[in-house]
Protein backbone atom coordinates (compact mmCIF):
# COMPACT_ATOMS: atom_id res chain seq x y z
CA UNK A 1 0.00 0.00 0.00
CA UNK A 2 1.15 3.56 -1.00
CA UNK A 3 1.62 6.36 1.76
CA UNK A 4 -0.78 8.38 0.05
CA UNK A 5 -3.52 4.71 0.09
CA UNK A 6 -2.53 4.74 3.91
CA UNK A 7 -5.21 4.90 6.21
CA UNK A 8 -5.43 7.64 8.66
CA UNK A 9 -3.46 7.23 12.28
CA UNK A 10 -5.18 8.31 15.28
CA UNK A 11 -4.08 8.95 18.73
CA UNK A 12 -4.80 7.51 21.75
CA UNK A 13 -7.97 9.84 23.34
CA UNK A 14 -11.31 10.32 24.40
CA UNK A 15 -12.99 8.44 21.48
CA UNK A 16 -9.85 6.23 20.12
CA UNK A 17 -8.56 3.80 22.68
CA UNK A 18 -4.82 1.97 22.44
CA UNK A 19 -3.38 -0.77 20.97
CA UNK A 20 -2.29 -3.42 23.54
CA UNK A 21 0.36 -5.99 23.33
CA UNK A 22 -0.64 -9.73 22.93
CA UNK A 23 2.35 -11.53 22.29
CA UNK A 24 5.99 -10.49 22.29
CA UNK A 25 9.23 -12.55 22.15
CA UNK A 26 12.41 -12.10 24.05
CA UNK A 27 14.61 -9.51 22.23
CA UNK A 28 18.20 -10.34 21.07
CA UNK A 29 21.12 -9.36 23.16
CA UNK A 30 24.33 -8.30 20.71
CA UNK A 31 27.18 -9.60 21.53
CA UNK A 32 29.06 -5.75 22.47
CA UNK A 33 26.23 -5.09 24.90
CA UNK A 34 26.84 -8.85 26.22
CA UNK A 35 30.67 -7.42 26.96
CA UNK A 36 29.55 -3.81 28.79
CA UNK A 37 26.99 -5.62 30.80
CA UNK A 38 24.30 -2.89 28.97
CA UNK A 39 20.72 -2.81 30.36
CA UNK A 40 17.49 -0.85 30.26
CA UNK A 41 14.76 0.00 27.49
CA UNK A 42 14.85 1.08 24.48
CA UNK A 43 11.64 3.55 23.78
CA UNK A 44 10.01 2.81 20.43
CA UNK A 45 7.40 4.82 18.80
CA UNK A 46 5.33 2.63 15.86
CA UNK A 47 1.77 2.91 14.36
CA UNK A 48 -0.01 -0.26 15.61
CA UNK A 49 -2.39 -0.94 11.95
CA UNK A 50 -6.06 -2.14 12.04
CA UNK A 51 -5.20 -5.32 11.77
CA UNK A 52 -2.61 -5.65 14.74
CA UNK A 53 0.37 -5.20 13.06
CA UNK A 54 2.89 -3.00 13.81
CA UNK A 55 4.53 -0.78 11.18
CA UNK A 56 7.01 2.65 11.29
CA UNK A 57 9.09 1.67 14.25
CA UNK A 58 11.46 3.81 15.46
CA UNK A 59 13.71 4.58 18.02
CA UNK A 60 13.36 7.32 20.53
CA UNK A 61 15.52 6.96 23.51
CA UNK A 62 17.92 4.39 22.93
CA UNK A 63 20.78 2.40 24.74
CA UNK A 64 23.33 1.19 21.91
CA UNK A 65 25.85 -1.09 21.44
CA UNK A 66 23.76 -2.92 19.20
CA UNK A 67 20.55 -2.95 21.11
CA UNK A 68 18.40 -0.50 19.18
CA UNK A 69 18.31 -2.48 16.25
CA UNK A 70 17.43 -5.56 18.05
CA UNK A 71 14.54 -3.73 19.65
CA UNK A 72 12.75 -2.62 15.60
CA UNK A 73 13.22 -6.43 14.97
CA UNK A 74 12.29 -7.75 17.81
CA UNK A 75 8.92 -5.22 17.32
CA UNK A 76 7.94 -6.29 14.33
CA UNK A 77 6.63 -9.95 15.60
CA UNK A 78 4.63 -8.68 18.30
CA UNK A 79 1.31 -8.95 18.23
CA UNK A 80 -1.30 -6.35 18.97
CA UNK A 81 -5.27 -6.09 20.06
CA UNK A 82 -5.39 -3.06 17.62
CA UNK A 83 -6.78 0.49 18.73
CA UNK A 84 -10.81 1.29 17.81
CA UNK A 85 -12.17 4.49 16.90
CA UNK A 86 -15.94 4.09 18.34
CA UNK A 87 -15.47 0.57 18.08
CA UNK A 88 -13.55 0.34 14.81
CA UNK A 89 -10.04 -0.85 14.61
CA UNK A 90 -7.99 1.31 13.42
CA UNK A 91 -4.14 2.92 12.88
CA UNK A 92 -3.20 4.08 16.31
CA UNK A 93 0.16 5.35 17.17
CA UNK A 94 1.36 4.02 20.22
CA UNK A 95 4.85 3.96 22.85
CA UNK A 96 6.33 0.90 23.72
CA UNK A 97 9.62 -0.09 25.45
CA UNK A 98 11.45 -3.23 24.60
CA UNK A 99 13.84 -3.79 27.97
CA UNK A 100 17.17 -5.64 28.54
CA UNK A 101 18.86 -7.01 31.36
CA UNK A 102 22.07 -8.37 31.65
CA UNK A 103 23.14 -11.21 33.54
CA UNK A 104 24.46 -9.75 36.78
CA UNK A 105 24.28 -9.87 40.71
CA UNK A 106 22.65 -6.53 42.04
CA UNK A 107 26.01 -5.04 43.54
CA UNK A 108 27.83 -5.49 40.16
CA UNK A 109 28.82 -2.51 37.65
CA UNK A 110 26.85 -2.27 34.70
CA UNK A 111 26.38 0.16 31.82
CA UNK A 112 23.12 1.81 31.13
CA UNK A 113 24.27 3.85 27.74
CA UNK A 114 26.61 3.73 25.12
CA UNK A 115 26.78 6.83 22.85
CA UNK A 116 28.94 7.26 19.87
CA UNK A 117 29.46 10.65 18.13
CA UNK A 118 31.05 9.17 14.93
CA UNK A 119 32.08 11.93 12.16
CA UNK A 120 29.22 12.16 9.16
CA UNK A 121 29.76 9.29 7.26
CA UNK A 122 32.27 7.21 9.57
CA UNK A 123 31.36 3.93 11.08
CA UNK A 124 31.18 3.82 14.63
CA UNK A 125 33.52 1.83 16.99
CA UNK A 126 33.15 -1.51 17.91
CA UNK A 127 33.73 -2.72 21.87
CA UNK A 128 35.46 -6.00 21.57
CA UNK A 129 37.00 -5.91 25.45
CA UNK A 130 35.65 -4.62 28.71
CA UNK A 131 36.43 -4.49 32.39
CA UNK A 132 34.83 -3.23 35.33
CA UNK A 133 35.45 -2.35 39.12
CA UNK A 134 35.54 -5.00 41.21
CA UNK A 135 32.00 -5.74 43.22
CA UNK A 136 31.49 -4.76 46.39
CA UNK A 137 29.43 -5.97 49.01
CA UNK A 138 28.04 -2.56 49.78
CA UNK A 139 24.63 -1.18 49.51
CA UNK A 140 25.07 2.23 47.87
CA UNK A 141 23.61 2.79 44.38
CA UNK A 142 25.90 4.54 42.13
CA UNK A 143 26.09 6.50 38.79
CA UNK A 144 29.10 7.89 37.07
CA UNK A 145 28.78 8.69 33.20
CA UNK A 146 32.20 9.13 31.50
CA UNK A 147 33.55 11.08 27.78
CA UNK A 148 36.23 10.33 26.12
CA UNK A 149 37.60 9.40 22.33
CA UNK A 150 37.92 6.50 20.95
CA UNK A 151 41.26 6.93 18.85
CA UNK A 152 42.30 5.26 15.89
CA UNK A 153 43.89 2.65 17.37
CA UNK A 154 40.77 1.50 19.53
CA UNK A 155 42.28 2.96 22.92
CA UNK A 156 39.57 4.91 25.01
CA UNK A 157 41.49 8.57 25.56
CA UNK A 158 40.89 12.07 26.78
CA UNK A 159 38.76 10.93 29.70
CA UNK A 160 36.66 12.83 31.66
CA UNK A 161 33.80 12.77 34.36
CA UNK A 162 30.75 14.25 32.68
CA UNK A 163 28.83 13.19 36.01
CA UNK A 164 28.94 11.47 38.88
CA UNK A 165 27.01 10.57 42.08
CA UNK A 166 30.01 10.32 44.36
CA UNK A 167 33.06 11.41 43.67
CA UNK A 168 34.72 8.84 45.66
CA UNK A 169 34.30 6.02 42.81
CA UNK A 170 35.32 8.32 39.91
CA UNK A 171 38.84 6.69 40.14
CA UNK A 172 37.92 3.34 40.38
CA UNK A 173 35.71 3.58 36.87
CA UNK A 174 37.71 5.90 35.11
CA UNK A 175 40.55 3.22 35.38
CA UNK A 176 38.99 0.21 34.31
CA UNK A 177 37.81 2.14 31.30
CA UNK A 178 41.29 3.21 30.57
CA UNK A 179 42.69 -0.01 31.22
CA UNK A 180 40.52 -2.25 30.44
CA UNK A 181 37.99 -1.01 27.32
CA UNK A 182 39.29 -1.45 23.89
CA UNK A 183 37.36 -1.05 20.70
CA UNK A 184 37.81 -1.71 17.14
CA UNK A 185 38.00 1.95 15.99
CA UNK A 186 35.42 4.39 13.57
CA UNK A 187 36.56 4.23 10.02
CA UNK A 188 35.74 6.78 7.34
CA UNK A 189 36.69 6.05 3.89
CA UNK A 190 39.13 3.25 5.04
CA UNK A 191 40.75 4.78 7.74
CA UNK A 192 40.93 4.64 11.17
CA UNK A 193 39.72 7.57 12.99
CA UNK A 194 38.67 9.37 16.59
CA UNK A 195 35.08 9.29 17.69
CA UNK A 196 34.06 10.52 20.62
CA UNK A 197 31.83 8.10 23.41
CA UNK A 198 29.92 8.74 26.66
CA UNK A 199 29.51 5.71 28.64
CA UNK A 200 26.98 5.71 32.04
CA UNK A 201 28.50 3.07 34.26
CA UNK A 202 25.95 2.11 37.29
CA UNK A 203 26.06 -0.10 40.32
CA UNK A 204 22.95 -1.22 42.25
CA UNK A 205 19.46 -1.47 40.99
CA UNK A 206 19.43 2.07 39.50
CA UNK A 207 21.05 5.05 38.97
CA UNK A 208 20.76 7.49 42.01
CA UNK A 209 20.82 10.96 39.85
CA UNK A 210 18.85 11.84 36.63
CA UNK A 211 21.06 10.81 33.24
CA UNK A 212 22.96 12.75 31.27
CA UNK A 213 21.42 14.01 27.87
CA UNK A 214 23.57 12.60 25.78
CA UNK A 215 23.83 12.68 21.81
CA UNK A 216 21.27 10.51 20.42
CA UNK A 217 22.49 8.03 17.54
């Protein structure tokens, strides 16, 4: 069918009512986000059709490393109870998160987003080693987001705290990321180049301080 042959979308108000979810399967985990222990939900908007299927997925807040795409794919084989308009199915836009969790005991350090800022036209890096603090039995729920550059020879440098909780564990992540991290690097037209990254590392069950906004990619 033709955009133009498309039928209308609605919204979600007083005389449409939303789409619900009737099946879903477990989205993929890539094998990067496997390797930065990366969890959360990745926000999707998508026009649930008339007859339950979902179409124009896309991404609004996402995590990375791989898990964005798997969230559109994973999308498209849900199934939906569509959205009526006074009793009619119809095209209804609707919100839905598709959520991750790594495999992890609740003290551990984690990752919550991986941002790259790759040049136009450059391929972004590609995390191929990781390492974290070491876990502590301590209940405190932490947050410290780190910037750096990836540089063209896969080496996390320029590091910085763009935000932390506690300043007391700033050392402790900023050198397992220098350390440990390594990436194959960006390319554009061949060649290895710099991108720049913003990582939020996280122990506990959440972050204790609002996120950083962060490019979105």
């Amino acid at each position: 069918m033709s955009a133009a042959a498309q039928a209308p979308v609605y919204r979600p108000g007083a005389e449409v009512t939303a789409p619900f979810v009737v099946a879903r399967t477990k989205p993929a985990y890539s094998a990067e986000a496997r390797l930065a222990k990366l969890e959360g939900s990745v926000l999707l908007s998508l026009v649930v059709q008339s007859d339950g299927r979902p179409r124009d997925i896309h991404v609004i807040h996402a995590l990375g490393l791989g898990l964005d795409e798997s969230a559109v794919e994973n999308a498209r084989t849900w199934q939906f109870r569509p959205g009526t308009r006074q009793g009619t199915p119809v095209d209804v836009l609707a919100g839905e998160e598709v959520f991750f969790r790594s495999e992890r005991t609740l003290w551990d350090w984690h990752t919550t987003r991986v941002v790259f800022d790759p040049p136009a036209a450059a391929t972004r890096p590609v995390l191929v080693k990781t390492k974290f603090p070491p876990t502590l039995d301590e209940e405190e729920n932490v947050s410290v987001t780190l910037a750096f550059d990836v540089s063209p020879n896969g080496l996390p440098v320029n590091l910085r705290v763009a935000r932390s909780s506690d300043a007391k564990w700033e050392a402790e992540v900023l050198g397992a990321l220098r350390s440990g991290w390594r990436f194959r690097p960006g390319r554009l037209e061949g060649q290895a180049v710099a991108v720049p990254a913003w990582i939020e590392f996280v122990r506990g069950s959440h972050s204790p301080i609002p996120p950083v906004k962060l490019p979105e990619r």
